[in-house]
PDB file of N, CA and C in Angstrom:
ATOM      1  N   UNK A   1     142.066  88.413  13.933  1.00  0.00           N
ATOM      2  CA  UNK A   1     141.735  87.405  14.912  1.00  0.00           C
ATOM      3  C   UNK A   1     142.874  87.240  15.927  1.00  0.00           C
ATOM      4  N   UNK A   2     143.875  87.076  15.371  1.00  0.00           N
ATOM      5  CA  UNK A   2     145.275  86.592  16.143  1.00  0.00           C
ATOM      6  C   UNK A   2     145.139  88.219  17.607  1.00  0.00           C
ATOM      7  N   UNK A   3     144.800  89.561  16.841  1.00  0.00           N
ATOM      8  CA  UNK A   3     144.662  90.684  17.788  1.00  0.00           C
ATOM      9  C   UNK A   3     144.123  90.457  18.903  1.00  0.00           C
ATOM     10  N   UNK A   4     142.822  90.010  18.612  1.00  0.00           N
ATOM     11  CA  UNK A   4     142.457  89.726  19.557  1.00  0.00           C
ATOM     12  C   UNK A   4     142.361  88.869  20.744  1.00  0.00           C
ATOM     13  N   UNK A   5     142.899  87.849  20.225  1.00  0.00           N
ATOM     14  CA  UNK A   5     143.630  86.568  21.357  1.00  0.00           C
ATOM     15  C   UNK A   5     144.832  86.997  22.192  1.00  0.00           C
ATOM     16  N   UNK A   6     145.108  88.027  21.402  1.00  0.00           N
ATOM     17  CA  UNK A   6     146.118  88.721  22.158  1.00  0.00           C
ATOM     18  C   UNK A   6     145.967  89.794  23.281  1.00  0.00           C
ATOM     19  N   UNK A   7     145.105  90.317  22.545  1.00  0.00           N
ATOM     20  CA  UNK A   7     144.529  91.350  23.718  1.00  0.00           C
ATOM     21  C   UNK A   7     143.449  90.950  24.692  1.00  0.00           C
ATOM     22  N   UNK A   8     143.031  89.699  24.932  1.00  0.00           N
ATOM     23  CA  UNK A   8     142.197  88.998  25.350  1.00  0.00           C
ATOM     24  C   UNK A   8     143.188  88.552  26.458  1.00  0.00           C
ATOM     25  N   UNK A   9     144.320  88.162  26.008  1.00  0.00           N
ATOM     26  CA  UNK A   9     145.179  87.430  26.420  1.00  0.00           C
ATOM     27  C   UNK A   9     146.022  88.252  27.509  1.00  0.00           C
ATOM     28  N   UNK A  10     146.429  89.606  27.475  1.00  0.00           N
ATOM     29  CA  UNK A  10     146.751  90.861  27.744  1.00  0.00           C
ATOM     30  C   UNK A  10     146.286  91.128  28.771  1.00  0.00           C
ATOM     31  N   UNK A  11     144.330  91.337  28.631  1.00  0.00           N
ATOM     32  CA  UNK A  11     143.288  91.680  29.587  1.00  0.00           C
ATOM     33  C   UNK A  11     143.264  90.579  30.845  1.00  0.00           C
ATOM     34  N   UNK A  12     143.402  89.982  30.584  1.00  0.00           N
ATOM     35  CA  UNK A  12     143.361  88.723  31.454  1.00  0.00           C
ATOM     36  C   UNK A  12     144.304  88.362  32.474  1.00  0.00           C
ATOM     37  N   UNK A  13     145.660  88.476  32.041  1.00  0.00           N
ATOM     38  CA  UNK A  13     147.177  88.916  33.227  1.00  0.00           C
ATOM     39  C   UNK A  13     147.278  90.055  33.768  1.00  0.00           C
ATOM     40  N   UNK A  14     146.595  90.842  33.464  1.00  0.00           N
ATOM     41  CA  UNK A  14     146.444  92.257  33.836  1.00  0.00           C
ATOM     42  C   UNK A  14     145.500  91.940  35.152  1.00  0.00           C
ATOM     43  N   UNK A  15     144.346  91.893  34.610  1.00  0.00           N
ATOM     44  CA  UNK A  15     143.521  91.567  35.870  1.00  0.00           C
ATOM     45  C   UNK A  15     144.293  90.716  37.041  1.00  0.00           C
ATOM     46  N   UNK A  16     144.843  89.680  36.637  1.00  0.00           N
ATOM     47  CA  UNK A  16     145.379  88.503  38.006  1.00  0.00           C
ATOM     48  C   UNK A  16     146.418  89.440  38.594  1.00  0.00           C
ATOM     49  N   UNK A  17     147.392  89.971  37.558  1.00  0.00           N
ATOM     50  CA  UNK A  17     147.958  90.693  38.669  1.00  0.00           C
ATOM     51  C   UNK A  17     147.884  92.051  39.615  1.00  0.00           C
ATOM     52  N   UNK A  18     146.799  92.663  39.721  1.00  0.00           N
ATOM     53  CA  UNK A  18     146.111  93.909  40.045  1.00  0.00           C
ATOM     54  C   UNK A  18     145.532  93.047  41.195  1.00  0.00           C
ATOM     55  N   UNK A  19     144.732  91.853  41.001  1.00  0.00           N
ATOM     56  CA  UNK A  19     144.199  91.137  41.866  1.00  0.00           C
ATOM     57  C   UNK A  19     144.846  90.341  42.728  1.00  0.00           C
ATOM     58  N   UNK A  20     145.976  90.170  42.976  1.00  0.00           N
ATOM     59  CA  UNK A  20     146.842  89.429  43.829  1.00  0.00           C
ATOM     60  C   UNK A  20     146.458  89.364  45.286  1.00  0.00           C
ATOM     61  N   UNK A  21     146.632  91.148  45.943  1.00  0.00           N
ATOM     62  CA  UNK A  21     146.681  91.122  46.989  1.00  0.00           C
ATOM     63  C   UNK A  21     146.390  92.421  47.457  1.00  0.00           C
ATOM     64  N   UNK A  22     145.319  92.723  47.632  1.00  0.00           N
ATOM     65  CA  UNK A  22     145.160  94.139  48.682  1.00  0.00           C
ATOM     66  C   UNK A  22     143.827  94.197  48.820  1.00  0.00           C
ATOM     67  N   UNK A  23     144.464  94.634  50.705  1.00  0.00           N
ATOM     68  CA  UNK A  23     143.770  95.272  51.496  1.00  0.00           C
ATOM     69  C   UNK A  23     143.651  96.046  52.570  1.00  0.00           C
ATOM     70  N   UNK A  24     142.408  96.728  52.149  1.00  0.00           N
ATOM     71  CA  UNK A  24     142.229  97.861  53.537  1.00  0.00           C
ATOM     72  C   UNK A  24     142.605  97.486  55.069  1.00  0.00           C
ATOM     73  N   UNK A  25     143.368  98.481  56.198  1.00  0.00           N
ATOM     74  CA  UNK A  25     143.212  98.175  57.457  1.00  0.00           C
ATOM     75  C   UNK A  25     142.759 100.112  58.470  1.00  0.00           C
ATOM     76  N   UNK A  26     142.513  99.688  59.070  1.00  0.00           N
ATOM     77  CA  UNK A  26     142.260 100.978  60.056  1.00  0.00           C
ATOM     78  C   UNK A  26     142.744 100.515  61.201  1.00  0.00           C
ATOM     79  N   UNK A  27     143.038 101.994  61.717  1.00  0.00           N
ATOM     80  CA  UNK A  27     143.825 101.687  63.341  1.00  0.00           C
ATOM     81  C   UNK A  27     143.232 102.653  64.294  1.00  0.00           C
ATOM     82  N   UNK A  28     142.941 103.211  65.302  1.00  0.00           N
ATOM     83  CA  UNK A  28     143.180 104.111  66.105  1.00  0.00           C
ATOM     84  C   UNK A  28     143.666 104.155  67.196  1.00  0.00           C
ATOM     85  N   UNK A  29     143.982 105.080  67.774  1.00  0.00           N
ATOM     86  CA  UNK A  29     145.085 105.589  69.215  1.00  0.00           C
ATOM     87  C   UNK A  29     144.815 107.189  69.336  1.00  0.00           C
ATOM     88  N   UNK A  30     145.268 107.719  70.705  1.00  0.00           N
ATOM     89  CA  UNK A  30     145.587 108.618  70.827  1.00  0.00           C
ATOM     90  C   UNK A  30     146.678 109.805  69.845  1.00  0.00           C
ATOM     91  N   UNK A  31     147.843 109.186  69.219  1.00  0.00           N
ATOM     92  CA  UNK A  31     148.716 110.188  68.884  1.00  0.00           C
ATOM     93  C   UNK A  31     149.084 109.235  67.527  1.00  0.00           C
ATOM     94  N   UNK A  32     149.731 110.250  66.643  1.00  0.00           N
ATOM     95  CA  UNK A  32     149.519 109.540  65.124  1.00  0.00           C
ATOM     96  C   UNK A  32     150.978 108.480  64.944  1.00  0.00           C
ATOM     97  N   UNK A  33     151.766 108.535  65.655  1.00  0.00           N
ATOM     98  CA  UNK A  33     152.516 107.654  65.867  1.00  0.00           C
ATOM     99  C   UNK A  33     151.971 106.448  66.328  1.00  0.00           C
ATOM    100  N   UNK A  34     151.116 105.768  67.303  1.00  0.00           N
ATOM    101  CA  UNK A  34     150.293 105.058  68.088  1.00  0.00           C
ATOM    102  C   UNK A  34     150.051 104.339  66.959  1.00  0.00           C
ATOM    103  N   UNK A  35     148.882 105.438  66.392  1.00  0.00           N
ATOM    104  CA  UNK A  35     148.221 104.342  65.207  1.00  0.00           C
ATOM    105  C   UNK A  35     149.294 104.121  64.341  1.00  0.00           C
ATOM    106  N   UNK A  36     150.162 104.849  63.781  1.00  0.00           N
ATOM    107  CA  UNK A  36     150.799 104.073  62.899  1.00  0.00           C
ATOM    108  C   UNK A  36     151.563 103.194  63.041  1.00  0.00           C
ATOM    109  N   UNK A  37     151.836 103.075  64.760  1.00  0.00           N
ATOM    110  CA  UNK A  37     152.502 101.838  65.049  1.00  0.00           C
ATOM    111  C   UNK A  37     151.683 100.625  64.942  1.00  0.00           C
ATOM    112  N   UNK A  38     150.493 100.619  65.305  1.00  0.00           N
ATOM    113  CA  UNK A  38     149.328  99.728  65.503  1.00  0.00           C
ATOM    114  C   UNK A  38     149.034  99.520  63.472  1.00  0.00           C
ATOM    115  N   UNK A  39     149.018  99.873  62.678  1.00  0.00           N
ATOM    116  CA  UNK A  39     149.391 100.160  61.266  1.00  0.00           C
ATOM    117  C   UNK A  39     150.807  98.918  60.651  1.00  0.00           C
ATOM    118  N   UNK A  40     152.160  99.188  61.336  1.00  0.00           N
ATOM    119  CA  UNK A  40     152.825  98.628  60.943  1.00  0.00           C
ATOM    120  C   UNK A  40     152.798  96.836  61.292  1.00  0.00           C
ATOM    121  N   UNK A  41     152.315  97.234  62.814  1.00  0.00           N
ATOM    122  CA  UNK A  41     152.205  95.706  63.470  1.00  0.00           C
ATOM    123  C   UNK A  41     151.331  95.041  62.757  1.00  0.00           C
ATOM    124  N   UNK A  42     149.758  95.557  62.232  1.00  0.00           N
ATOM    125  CA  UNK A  42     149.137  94.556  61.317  1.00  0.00           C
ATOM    126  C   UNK A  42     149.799  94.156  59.689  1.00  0.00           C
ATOM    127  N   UNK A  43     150.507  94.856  59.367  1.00  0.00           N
ATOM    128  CA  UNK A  43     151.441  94.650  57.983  1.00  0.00           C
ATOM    129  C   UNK A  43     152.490  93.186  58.264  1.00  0.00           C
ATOM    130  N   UNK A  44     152.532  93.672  59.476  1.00  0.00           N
ATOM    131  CA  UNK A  44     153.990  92.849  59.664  1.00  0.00           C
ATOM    132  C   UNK A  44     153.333  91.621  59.975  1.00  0.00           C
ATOM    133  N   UNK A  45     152.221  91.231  60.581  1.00  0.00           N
ATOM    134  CA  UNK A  45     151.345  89.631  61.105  1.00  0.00           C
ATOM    135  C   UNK A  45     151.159  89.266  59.651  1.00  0.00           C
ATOM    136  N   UNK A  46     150.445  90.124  58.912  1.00  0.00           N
ATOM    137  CA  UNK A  46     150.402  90.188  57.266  1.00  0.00           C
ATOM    138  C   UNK A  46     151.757  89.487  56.275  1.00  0.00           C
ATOM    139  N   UNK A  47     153.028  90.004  56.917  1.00  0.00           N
ATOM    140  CA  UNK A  47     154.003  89.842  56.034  1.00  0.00           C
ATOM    141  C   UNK A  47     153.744  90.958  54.666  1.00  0.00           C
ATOM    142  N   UNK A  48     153.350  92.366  55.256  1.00  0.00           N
ATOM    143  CA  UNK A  48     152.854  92.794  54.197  1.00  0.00           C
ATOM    144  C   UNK A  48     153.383  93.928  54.179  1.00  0.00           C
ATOM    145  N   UNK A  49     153.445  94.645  53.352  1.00  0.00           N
ATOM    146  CA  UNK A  49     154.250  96.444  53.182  1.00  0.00           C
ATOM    147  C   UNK A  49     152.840  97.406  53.231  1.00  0.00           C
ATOM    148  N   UNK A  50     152.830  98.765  53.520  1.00  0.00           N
ATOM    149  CA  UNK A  50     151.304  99.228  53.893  1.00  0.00           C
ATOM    150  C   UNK A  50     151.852 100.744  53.355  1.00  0.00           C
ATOM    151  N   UNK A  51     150.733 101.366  53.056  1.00  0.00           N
ATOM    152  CA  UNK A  51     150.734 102.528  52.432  1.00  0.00           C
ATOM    153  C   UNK A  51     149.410 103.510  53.030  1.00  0.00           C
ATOM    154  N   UNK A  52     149.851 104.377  54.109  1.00  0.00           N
ATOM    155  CA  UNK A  52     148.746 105.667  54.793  1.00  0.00           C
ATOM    156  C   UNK A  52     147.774 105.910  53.640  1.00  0.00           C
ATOM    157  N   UNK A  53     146.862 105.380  53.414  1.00  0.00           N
ATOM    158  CA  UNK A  53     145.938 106.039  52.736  1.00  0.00           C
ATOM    159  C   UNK A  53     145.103 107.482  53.502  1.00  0.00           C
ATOM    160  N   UNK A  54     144.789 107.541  55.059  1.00  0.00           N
ATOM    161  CA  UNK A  54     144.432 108.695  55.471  1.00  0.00           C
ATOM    162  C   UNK A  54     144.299 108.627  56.964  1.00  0.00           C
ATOM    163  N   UNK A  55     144.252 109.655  57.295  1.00  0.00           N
ATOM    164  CA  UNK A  55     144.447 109.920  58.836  1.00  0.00           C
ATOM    165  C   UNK A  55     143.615 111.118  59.332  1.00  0.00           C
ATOM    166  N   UNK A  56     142.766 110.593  60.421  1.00  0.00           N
ATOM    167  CA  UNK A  56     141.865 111.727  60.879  1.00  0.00           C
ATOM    168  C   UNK A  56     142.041 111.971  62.699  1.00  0.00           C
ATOM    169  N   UNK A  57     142.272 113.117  62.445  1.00  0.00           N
ATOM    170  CA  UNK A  57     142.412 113.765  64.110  1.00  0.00           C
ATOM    171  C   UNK A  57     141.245 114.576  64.511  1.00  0.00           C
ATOM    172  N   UNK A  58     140.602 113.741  65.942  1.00  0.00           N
ATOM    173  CA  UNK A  58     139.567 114.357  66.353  1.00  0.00           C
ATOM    174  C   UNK A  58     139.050 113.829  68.091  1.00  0.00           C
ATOM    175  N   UNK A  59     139.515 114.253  68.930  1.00  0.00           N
ATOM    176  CA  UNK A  59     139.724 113.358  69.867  1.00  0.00           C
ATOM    177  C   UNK A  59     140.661 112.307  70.190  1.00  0.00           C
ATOM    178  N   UNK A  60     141.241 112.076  69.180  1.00  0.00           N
ATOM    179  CA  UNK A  60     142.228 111.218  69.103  1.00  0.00           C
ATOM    180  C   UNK A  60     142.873 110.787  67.420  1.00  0.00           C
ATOM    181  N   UNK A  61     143.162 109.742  66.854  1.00  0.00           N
ATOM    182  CA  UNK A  61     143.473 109.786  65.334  1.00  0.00           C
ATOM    183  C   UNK A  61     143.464 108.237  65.526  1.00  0.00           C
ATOM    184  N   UNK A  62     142.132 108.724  64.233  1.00  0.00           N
ATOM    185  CA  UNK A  62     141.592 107.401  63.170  1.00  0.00           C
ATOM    186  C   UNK A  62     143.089 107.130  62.118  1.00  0.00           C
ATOM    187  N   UNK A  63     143.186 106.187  61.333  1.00  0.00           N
ATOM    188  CA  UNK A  63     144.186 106.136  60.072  1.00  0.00           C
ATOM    189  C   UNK A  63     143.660 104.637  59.539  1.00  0.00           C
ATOM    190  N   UNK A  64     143.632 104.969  58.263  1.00  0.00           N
ATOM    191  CA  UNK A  64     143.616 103.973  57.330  1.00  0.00           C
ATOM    192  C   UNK A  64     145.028 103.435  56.185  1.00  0.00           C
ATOM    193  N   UNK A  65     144.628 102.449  56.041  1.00  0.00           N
ATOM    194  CA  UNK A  65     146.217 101.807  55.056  1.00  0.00           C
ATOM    195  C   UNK A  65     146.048 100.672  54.027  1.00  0.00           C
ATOM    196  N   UNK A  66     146.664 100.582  53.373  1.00  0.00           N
ATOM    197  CA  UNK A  66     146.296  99.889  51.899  1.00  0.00           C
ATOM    198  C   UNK A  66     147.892  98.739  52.213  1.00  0.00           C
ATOM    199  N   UNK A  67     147.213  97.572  52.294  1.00  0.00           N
ATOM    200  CA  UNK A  67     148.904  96.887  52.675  1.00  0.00           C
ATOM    201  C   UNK A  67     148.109  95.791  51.335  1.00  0.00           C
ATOM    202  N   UNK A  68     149.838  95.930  50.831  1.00  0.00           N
ATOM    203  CA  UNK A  68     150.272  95.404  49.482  1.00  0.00           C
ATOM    204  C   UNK A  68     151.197  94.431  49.658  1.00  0.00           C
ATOM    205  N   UNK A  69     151.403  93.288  48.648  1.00  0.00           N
ATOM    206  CA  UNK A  69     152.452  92.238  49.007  1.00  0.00           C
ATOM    207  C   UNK A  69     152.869  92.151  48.223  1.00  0.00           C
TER     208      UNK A  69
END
């Protein structure tokens, strides 16, 4: 019994902290610097740190980012 209050207990802080804080942003511009400047500036209104999840060049460059706190 006690196991399981524990691991109940375990499952449960686990989740809150996974769940804190994240989310997706996208940017685009002409040149991949652009967007990733346009990238840092929404982190930073955020107060937030950001991580390139992906970047697409095609006419110009799409980029996506995962900003974490």
């Amino acid at each position: 019994m006690k196991f399981i209050k524990t691991f109940v207990a375990v499952a449960a802080l686990s989740v809150l902290s996974f769940g804190s804080f994240a989310q997706s942003i996208s940017a685009s511009a002409s040149t991949l610097s652009a967007a990733e400047a346009k990238i840092a500036a929404q982190a930073e209104k955020a107060n937030a740190s950001y991580k390139i999840t992906s970047a697409r060049t095609d006419n110009g460059v799409y980029m996506t980012a995962e900003l974490t706190k």
